[in-house]
N, C-alpha and C. Protein backbone atom coordinates (compact mmCIF):
# COMPACT_ATOMS: atom_id res chain seq x y z
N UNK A 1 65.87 57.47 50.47
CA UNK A 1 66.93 58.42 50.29
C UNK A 1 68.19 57.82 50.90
N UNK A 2 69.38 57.64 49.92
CA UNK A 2 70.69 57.43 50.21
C UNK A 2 71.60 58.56 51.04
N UNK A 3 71.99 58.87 51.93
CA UNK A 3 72.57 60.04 52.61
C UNK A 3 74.33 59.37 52.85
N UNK A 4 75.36 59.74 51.99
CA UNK A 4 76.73 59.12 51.86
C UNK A 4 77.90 60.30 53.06
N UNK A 5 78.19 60.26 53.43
CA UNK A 5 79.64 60.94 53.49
C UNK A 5 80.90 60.44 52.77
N UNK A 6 82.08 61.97 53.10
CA UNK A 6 82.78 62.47 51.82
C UNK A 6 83.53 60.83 51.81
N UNK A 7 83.35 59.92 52.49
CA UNK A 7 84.30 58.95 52.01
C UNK A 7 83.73 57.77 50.83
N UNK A 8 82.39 58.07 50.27
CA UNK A 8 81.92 57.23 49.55
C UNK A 8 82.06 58.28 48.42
N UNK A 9 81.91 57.53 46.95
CA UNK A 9 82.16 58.03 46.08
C UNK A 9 81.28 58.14 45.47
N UNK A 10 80.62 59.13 45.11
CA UNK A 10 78.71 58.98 44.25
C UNK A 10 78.43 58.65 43.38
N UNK A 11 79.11 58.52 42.62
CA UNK A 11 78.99 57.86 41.35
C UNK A 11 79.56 56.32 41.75
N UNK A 12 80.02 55.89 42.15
CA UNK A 12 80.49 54.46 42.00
C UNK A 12 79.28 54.25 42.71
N UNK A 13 78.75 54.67 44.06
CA UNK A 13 77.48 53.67 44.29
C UNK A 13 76.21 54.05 43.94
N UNK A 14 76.30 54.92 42.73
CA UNK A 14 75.09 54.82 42.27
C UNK A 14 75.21 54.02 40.99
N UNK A 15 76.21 53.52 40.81
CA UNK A 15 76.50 52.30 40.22
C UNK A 15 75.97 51.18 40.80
N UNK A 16 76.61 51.22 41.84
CA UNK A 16 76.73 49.68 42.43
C UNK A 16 75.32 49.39 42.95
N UNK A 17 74.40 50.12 43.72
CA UNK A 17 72.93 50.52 43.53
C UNK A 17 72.22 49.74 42.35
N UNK A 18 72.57 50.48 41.27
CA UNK A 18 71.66 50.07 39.91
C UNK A 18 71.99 48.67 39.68
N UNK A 19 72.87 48.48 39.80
CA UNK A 19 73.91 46.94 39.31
C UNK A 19 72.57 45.94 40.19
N UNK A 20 72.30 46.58 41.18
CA UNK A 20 71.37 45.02 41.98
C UNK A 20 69.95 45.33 41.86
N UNK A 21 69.47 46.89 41.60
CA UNK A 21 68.22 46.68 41.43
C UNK A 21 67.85 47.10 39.89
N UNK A 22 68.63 47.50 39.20
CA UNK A 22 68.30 47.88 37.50
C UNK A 22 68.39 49.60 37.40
N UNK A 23 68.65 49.80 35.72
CA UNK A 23 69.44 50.88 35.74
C UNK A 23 67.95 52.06 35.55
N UNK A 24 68.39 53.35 36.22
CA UNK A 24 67.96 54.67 35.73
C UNK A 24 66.75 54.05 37.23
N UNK A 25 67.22 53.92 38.31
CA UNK A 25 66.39 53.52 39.50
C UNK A 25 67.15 54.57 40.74
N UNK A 26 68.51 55.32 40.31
CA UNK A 26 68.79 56.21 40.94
C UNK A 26 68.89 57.54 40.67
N UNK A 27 68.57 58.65 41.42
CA UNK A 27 69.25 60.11 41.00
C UNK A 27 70.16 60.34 41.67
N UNK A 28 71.38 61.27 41.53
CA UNK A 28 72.41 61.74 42.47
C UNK A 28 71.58 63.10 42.12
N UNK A 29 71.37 63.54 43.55
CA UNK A 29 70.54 64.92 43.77
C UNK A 29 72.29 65.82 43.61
N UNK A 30 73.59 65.49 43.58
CA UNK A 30 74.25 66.33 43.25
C UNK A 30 75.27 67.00 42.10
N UNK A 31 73.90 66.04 40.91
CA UNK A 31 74.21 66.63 39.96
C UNK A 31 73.27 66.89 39.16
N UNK A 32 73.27 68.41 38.49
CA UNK A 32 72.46 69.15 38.24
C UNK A 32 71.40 68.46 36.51
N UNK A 33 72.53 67.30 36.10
CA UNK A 33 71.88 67.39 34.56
C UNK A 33 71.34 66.05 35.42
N UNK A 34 71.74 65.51 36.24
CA UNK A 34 70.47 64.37 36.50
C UNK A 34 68.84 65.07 37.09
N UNK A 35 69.14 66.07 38.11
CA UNK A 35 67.74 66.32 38.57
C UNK A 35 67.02 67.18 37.66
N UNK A 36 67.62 67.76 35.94
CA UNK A 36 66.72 68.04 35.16
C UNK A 36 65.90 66.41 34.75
N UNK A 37 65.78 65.09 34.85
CA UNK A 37 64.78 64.03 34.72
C UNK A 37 63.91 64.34 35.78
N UNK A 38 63.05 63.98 35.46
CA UNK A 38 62.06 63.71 36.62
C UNK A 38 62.11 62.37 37.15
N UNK A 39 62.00 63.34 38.85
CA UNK A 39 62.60 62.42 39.46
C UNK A 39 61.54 61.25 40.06
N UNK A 40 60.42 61.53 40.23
CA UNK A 40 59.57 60.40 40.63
C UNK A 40 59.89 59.57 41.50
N UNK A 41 59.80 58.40 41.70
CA UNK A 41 59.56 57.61 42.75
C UNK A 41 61.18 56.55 42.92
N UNK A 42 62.33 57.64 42.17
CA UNK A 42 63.90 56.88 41.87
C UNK A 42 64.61 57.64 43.36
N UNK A 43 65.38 56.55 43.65
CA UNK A 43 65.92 56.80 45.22
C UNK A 43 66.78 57.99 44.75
N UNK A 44 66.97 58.65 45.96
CA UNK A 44 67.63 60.15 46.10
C UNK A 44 68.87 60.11 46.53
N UNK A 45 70.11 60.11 45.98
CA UNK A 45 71.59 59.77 46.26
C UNK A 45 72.21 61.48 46.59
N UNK A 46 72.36 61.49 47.74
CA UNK A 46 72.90 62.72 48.32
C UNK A 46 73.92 63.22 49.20
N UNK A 47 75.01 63.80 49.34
CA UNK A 47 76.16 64.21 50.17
C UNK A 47 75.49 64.27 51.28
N UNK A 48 75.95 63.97 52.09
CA UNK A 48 75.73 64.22 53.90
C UNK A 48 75.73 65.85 54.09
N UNK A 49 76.22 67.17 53.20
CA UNK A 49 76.71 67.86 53.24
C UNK A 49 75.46 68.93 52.35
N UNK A 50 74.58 68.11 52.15
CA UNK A 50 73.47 68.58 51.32
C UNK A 50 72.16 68.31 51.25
N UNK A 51 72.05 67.34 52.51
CA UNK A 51 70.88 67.11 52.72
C UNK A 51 69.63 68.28 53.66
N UNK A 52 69.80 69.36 53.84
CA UNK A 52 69.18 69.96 54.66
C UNK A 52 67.85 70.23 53.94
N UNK A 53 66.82 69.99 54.18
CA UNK A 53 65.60 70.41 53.95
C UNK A 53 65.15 69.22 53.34
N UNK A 54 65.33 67.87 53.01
CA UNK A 54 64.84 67.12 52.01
C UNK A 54 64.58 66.28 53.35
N UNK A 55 63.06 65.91 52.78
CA UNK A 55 62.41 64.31 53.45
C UNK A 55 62.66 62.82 53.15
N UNK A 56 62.34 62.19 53.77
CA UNK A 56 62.09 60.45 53.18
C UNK A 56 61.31 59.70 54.34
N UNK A 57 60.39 58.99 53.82
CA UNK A 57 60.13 58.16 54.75
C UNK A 57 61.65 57.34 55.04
N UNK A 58 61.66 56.86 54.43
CA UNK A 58 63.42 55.47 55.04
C UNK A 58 64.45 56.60 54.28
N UNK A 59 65.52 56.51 55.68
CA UNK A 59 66.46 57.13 55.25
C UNK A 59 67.50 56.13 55.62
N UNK A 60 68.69 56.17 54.77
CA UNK A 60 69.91 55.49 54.86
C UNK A 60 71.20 56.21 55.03
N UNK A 61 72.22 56.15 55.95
CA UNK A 61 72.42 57.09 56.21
C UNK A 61 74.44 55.94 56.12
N UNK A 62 75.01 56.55 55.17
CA UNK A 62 76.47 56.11 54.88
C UNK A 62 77.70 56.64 55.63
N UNK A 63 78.76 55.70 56.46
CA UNK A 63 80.09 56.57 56.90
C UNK A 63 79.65 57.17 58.02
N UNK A 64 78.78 56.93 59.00
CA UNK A 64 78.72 57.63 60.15
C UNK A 64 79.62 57.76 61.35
N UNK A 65 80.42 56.38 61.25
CA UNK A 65 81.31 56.30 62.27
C UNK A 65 82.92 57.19 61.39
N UNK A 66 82.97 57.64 59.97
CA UNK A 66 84.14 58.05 59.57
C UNK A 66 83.64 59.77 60.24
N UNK A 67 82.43 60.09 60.02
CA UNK A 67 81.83 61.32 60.61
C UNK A 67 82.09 61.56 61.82
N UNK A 68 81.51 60.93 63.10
CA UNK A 68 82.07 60.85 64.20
C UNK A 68 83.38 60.88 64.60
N UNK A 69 84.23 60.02 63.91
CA UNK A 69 85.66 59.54 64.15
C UNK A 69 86.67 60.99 63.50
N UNK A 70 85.96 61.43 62.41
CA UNK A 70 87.00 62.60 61.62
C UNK A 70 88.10 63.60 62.70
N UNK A 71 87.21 63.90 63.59
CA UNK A 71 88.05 64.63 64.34
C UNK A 71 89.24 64.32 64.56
N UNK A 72 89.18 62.75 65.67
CA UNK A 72 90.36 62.16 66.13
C UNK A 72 91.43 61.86 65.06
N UNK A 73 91.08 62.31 63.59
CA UNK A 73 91.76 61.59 62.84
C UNK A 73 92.91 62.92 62.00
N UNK A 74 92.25 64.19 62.45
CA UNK A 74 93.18 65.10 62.35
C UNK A 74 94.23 66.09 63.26
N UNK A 75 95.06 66.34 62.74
CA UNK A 75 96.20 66.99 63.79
C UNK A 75 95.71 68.04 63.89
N UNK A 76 94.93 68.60 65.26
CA UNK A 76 94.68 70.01 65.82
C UNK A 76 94.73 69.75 67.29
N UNK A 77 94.49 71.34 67.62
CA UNK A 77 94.54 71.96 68.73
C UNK A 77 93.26 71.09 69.80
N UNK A 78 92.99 70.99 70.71
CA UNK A 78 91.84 70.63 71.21
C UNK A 78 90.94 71.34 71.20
N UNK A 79 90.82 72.61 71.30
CA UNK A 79 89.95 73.50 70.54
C UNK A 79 89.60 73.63 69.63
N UNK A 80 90.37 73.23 68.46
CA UNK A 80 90.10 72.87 66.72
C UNK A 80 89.15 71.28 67.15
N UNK A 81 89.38 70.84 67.88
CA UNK A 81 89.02 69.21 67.40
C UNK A 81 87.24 69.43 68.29
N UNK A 82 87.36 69.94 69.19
CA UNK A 82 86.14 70.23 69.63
C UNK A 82 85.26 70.68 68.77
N UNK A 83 85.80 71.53 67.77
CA UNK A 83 84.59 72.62 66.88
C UNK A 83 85.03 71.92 65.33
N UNK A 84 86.12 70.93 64.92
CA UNK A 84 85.18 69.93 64.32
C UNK A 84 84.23 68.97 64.70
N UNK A 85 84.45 68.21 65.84
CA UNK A 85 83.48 67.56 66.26
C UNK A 85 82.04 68.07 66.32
N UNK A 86 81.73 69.11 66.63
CA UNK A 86 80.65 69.71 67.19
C UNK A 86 79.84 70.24 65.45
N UNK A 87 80.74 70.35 64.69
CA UNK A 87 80.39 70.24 63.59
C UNK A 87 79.87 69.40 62.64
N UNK A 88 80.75 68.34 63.06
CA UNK A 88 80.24 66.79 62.55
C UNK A 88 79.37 66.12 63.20
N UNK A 89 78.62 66.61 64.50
CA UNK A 89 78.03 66.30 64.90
C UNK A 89 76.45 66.49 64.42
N UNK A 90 76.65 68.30 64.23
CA UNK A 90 75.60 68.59 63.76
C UNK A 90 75.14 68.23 62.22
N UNK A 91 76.18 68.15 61.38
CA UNK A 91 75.82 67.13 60.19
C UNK A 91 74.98 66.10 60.16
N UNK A 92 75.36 65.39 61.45
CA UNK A 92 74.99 63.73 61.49
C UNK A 92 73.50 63.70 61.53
N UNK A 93 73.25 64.72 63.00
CA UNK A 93 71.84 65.16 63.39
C UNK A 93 71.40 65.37 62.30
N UNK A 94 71.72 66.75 61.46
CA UNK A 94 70.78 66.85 60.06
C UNK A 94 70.58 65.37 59.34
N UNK A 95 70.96 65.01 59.15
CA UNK A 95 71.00 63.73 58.29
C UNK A 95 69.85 62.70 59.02
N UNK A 96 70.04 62.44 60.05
CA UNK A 96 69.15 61.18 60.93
C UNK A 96 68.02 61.42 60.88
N UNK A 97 68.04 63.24 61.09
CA UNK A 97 66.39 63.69 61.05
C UNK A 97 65.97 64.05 59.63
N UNK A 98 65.99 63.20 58.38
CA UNK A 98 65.74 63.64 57.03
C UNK A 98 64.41 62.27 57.05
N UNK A 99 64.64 61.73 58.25
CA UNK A 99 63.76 60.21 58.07
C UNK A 99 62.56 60.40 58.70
N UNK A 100 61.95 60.19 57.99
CA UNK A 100 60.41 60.09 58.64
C UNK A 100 59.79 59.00 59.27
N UNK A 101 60.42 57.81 58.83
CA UNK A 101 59.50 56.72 59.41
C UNK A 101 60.63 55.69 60.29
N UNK A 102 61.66 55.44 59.17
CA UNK A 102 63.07 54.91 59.39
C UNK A 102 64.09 55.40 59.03
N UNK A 103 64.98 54.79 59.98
CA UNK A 103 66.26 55.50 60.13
C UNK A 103 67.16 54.48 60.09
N UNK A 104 68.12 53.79 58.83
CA UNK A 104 69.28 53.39 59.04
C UNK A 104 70.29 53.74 58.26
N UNK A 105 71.46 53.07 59.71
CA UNK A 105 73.05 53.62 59.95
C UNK A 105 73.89 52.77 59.53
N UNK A 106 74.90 53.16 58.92
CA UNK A 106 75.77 52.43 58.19
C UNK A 106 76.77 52.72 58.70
N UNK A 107 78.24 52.09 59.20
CA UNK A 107 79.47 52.28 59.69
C UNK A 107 80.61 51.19 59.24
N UNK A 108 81.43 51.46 58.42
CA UNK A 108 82.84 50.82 58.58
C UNK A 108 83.95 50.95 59.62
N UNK A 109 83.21 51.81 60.21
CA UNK A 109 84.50 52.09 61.30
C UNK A 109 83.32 51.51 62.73
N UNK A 110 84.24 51.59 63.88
CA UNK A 110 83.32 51.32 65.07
C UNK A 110 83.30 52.56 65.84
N UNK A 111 81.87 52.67 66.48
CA UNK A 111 81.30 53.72 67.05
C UNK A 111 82.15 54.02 68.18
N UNK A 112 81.90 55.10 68.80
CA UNK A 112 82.86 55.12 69.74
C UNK A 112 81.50 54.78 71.50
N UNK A 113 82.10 54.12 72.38
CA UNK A 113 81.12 53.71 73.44
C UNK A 113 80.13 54.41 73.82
N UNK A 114 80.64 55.70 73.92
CA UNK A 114 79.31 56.34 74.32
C UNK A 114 78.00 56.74 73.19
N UNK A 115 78.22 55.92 71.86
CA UNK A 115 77.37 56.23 70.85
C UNK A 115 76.91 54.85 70.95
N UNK A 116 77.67 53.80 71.27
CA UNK A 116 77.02 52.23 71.09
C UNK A 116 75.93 52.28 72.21
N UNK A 117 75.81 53.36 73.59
CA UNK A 117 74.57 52.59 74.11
C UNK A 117 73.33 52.75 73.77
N UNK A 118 73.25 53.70 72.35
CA UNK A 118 71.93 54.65 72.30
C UNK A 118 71.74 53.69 70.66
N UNK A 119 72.13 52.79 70.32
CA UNK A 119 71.82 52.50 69.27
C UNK A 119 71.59 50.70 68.93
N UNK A 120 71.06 50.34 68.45
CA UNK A 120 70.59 48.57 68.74
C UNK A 120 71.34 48.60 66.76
N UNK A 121 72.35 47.36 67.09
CA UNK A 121 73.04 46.69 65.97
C UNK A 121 72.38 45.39 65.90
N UNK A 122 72.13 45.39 64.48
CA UNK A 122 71.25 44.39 63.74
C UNK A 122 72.28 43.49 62.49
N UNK A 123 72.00 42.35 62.64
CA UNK A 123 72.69 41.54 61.51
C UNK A 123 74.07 40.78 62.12
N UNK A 124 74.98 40.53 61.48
CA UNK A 124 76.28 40.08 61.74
C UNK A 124 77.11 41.50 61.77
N UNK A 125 77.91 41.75 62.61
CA UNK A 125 78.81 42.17 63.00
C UNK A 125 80.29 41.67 63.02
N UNK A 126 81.21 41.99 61.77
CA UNK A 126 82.12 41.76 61.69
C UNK A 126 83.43 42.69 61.55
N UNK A 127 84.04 42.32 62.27
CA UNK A 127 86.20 43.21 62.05
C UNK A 127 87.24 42.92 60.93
N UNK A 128 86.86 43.50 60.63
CA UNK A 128 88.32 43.49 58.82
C UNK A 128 89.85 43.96 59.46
């Protein structure tokens, strides 16, 4: 299961998806004339915003640091920014716990410190 936030676009990567492993290998669970196919054993492409109740063994989880970061990124009150945060927080949680076996995190943005000590980064790590 693919789990995106609002900054990915669902249809382009369920494009870009098929493009490397072959076509009619994805569903976007958020649209209604795709989940009339049966869906069988085709990865599950889903809003961060809509995942509540759905399983996966491996979950993939898109934009977590734009999730985290959203707050700081709008003009409010500190009281507004608290109760988005606390909001986006609880999103994230829903999302991490959709995984049953595995759990990976995807970020274009960088975490903020007190999220980097609870989490082990794998691969190359690079700054654009």
């Amino acid at each position: 299961m693919v789990l995106c936030s609002s900054e990915y676009n669902q249809w382009t990567l369920k494009q870009d998806i098929e493009k490397r492993i072959g076509s009619n290998k994805v569903i976007n669970y958020n649209n209604s004339k795709e989940l009339a196919d049966n869906v069988g054993s085709k990865i599950r492409l889903l809003n961060i915003n809509s995942c509540t109740g759905m399983e996966s063994g491996t979950v993939f989880v898109l934009g977590c640091g734009q999730i985290i970061n959203q707050p700081k990124n709008l003009e409010l009150s500190d009281s507004e920014r608290e109760e988005v945060l606390q909001e986006s927080m609880r999103k994230l949680y829903v999302a991490m716990t959709r995984a049953g076996q595995k759990l990976v995190v995807f970020s274009t943005e960088e975490f903020p410190v007190s999220v980097e000590k609870h989490i082990e980064i794998t691969g190359e790590v690079t700054q654009v």
